[in-house]
C-alpha atoms as a PDB file:
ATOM      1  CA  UNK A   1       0.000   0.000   0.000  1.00  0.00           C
ATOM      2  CA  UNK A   2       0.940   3.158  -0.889  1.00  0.00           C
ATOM      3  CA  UNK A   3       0.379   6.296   1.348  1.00  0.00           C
ATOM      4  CA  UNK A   4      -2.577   7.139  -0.643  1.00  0.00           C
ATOM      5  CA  UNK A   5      -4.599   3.472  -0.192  1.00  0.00           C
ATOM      6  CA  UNK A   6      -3.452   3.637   3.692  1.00  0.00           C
ATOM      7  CA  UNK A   7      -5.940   0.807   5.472  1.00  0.00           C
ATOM      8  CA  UNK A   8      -8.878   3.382   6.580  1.00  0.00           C
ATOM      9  CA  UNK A   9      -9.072   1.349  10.273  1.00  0.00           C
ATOM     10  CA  UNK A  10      -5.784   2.079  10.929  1.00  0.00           C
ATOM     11  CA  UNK A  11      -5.474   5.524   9.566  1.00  0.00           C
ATOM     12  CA  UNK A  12      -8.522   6.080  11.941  1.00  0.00           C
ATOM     13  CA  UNK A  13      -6.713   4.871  14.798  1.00  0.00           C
ATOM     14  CA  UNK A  14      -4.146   7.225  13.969  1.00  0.00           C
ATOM     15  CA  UNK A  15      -6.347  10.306  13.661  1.00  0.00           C
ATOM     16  CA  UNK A  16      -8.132   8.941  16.822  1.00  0.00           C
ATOM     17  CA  UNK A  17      -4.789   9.368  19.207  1.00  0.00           C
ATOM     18  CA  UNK A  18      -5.214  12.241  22.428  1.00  0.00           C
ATOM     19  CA  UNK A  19      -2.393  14.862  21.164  1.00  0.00           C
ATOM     20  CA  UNK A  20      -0.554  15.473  17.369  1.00  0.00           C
ATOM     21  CA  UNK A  21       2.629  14.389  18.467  1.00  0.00           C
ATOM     22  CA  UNK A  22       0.695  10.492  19.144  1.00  0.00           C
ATOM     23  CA  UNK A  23      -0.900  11.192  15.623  1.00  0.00           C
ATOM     24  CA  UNK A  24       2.043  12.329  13.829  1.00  0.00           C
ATOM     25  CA  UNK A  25       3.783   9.411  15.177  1.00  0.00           C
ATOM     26  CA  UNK A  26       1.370   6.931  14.296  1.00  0.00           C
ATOM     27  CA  UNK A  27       1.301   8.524  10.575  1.00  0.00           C
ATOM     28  CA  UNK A  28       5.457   8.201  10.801  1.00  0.00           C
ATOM     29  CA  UNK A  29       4.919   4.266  11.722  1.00  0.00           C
ATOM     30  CA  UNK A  30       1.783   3.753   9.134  1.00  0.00           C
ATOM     31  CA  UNK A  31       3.124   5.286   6.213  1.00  0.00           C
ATOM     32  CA  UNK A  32       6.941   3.773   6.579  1.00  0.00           C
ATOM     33  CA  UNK A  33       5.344   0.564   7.141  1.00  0.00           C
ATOM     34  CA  UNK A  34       3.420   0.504   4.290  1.00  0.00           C
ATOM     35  CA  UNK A  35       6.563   1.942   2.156  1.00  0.00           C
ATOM     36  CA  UNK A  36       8.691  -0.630   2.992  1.00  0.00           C
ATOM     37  CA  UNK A  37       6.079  -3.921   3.474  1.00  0.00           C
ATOM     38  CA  UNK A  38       4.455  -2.960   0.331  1.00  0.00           C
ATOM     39  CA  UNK A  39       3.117  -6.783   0.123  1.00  0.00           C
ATOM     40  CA  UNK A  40       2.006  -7.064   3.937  1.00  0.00           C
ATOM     41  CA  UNK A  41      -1.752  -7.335   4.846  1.00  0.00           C
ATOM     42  CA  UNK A  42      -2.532  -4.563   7.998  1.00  0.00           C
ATOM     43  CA  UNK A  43      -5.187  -4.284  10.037  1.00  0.00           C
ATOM     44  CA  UNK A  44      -6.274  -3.418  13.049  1.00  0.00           C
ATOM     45  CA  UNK A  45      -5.608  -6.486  15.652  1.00  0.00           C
ATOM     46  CA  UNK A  46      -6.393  -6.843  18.985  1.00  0.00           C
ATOM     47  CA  UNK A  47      -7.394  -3.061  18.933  1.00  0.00           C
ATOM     48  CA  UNK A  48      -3.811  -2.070  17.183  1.00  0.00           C
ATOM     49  CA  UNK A  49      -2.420  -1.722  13.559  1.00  0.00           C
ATOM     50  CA  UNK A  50      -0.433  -4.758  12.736  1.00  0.00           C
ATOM     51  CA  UNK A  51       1.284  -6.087   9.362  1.00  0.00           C
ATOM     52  CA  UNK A  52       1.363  -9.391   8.701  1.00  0.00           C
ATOM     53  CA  UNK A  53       3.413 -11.435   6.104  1.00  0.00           C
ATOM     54  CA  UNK A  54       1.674 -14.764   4.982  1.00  0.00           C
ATOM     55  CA  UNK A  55      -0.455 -14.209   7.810  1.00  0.00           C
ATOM     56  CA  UNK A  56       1.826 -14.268  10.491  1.00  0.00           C
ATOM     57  CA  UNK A  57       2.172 -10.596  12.716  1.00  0.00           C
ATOM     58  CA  UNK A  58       5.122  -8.670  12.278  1.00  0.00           C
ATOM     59  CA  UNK A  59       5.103  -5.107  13.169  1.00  0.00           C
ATOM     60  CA  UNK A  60       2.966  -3.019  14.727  1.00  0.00           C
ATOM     61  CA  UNK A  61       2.145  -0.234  17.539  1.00  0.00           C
ATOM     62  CA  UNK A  62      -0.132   0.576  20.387  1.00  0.00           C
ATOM     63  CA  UNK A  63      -0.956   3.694  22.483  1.00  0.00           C
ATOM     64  CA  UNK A  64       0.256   3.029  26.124  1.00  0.00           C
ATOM     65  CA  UNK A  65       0.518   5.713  28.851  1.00  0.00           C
ATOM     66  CA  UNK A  66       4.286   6.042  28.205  1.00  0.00           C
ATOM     67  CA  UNK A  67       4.198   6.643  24.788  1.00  0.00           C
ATOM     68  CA  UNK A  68       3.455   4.553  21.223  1.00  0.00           C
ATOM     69  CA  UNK A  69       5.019   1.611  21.323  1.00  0.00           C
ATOM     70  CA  UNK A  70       6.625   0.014  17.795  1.00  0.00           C
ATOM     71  CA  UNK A  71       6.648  -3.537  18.525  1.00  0.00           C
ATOM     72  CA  UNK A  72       8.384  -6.081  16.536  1.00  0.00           C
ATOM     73  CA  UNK A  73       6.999  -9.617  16.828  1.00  0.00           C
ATOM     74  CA  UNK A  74      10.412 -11.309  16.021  1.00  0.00           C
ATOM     75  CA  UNK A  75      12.521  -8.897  17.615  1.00  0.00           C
ATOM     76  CA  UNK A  76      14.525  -9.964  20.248  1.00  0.00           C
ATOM     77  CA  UNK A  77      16.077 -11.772  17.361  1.00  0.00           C
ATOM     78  CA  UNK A  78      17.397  -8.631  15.752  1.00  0.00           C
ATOM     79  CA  UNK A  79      20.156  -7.803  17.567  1.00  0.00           C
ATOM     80  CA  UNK A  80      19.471  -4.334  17.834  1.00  0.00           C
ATOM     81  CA  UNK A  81      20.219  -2.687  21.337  1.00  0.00           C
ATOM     82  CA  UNK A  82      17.756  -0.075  20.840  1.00  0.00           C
ATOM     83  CA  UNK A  83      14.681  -2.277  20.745  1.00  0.00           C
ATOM     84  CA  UNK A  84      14.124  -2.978  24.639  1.00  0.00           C
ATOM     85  CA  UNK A  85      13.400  -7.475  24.962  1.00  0.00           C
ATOM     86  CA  UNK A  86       9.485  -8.073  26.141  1.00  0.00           C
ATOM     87  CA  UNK A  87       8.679 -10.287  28.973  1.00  0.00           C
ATOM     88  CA  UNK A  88       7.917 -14.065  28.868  1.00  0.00           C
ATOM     89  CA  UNK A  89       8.939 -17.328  26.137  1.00  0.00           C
ATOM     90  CA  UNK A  90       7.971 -15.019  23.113  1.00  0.00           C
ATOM     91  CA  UNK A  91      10.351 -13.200  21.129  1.00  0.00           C
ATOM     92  CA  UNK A  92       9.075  -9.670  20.795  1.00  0.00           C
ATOM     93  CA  UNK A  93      11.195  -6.339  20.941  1.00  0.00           C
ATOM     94  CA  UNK A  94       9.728  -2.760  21.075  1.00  0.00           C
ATOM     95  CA  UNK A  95      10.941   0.789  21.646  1.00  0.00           C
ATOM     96  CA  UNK A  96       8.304   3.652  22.748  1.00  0.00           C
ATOM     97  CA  UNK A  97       8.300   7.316  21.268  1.00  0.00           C
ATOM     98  CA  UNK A  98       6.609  10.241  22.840  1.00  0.00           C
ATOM     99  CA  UNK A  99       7.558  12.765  20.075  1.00  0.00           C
ATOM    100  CA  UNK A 100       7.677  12.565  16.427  1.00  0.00           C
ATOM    101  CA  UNK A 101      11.285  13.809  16.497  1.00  0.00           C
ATOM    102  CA  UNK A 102      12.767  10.757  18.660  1.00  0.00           C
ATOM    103  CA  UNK A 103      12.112   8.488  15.290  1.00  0.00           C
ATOM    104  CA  UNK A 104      14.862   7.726  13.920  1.00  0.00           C
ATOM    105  CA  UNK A 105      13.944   6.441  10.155  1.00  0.00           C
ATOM    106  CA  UNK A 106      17.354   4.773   9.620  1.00  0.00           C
ATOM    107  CA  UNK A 107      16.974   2.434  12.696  1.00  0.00           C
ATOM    108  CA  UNK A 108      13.204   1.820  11.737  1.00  0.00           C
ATOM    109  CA  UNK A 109      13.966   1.083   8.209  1.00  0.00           C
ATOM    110  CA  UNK A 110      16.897  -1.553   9.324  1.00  0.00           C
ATOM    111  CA  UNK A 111      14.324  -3.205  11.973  1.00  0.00           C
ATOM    112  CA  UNK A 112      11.798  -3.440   9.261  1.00  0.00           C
ATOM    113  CA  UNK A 113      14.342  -5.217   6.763  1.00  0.00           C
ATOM    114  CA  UNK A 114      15.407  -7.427   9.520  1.00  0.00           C
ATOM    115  CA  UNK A 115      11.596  -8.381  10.366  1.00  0.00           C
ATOM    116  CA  UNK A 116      10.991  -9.840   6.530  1.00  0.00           C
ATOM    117  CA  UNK A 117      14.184 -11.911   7.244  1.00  0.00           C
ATOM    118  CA  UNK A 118      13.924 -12.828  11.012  1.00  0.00           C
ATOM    119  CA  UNK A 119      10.837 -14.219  11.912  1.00  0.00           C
ATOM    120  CA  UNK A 120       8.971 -16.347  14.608  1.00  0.00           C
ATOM    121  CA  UNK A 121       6.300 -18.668  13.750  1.00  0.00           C
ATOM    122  CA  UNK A 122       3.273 -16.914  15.319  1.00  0.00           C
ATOM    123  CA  UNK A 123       0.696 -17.772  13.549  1.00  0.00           C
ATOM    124  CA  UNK A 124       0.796 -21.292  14.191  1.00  0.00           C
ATOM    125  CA  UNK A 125       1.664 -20.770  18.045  1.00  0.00           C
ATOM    126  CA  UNK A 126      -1.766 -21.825  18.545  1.00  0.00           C
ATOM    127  CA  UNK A 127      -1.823 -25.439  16.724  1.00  0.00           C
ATOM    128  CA  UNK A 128       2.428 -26.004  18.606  1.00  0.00           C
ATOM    129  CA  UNK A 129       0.266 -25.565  22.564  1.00  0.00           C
ATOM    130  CA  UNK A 130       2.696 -22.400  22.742  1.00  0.00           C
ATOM    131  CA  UNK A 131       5.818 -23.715  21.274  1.00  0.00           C
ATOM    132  CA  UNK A 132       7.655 -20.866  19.212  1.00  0.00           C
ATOM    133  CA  UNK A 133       9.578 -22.374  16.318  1.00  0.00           C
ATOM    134  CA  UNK A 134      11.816 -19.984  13.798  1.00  0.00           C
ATOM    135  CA  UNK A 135      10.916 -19.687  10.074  1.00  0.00           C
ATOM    136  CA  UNK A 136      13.935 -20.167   8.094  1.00  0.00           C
ATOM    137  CA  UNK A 137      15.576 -16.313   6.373  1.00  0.00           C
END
């Protein structure tokens, strides 16, 4: 998708954020997303945009009280000290921004490359009773 064809749900969710700096970040996320996943399905899932690739989540990011959150599915497997480990046997990174300015589009670009190559079998978590196995690169 192009920045013009932009899913309507999530560019809702976007426009929906409290202050301009949540929206302009959310734009920032959507329309890089987009640029560089050009053949990922988004949506909004589990009340957040999300991209999937052969229908397994990838990227997305959520409003929380600190900030928006960019979340990588796969990546704790990046290697990328920027992007802050979450809790528990899954493999998700994330980094939270509270001002447009704070995005750093070389850094998202490189995570977003990595999360085409790098990637966690989510979408069949269900089917493995909560075993995580890699896809190959």
């Amino acid at each position: 998708m192009s920045l013009n064809e932009m899913n309507p749900d999530i560019e809702a969710f976007n426009e929906d954020q409290a202050t301009l700096e949540e929206q302009q970040i959310c734009e920032t996320f959507a329309t890089t997303i987009d640029d560089l996943l050009p053949e990922a399905e988004s949506k909004i899932w589990h009340r957040h945009p999300v991209w999937f690739l052969n229908g397994n989540p990838i990227v997305g990011y959520s409003k929380l009280k600190a900030g928006i959150r960019l979340m990588f599915w796969s990546g704790a497997s990046f290697d990328e000290d920027k992007l802050n480990p979450g809790t528990g046997k899954f493999k998700d990174a994330s980094i939270i921004f509270t001002h447009p300015d704070q995005i750093n589009l070389k850094d998202m670009k490189r995570w977003i490359k990595k999360s085409k190559t790098i990637q966690w079998d989510y979408k069949n978590v269900a089917k493995r009773k909560g075993k995580l196995v890699r896809l190959k690169d």
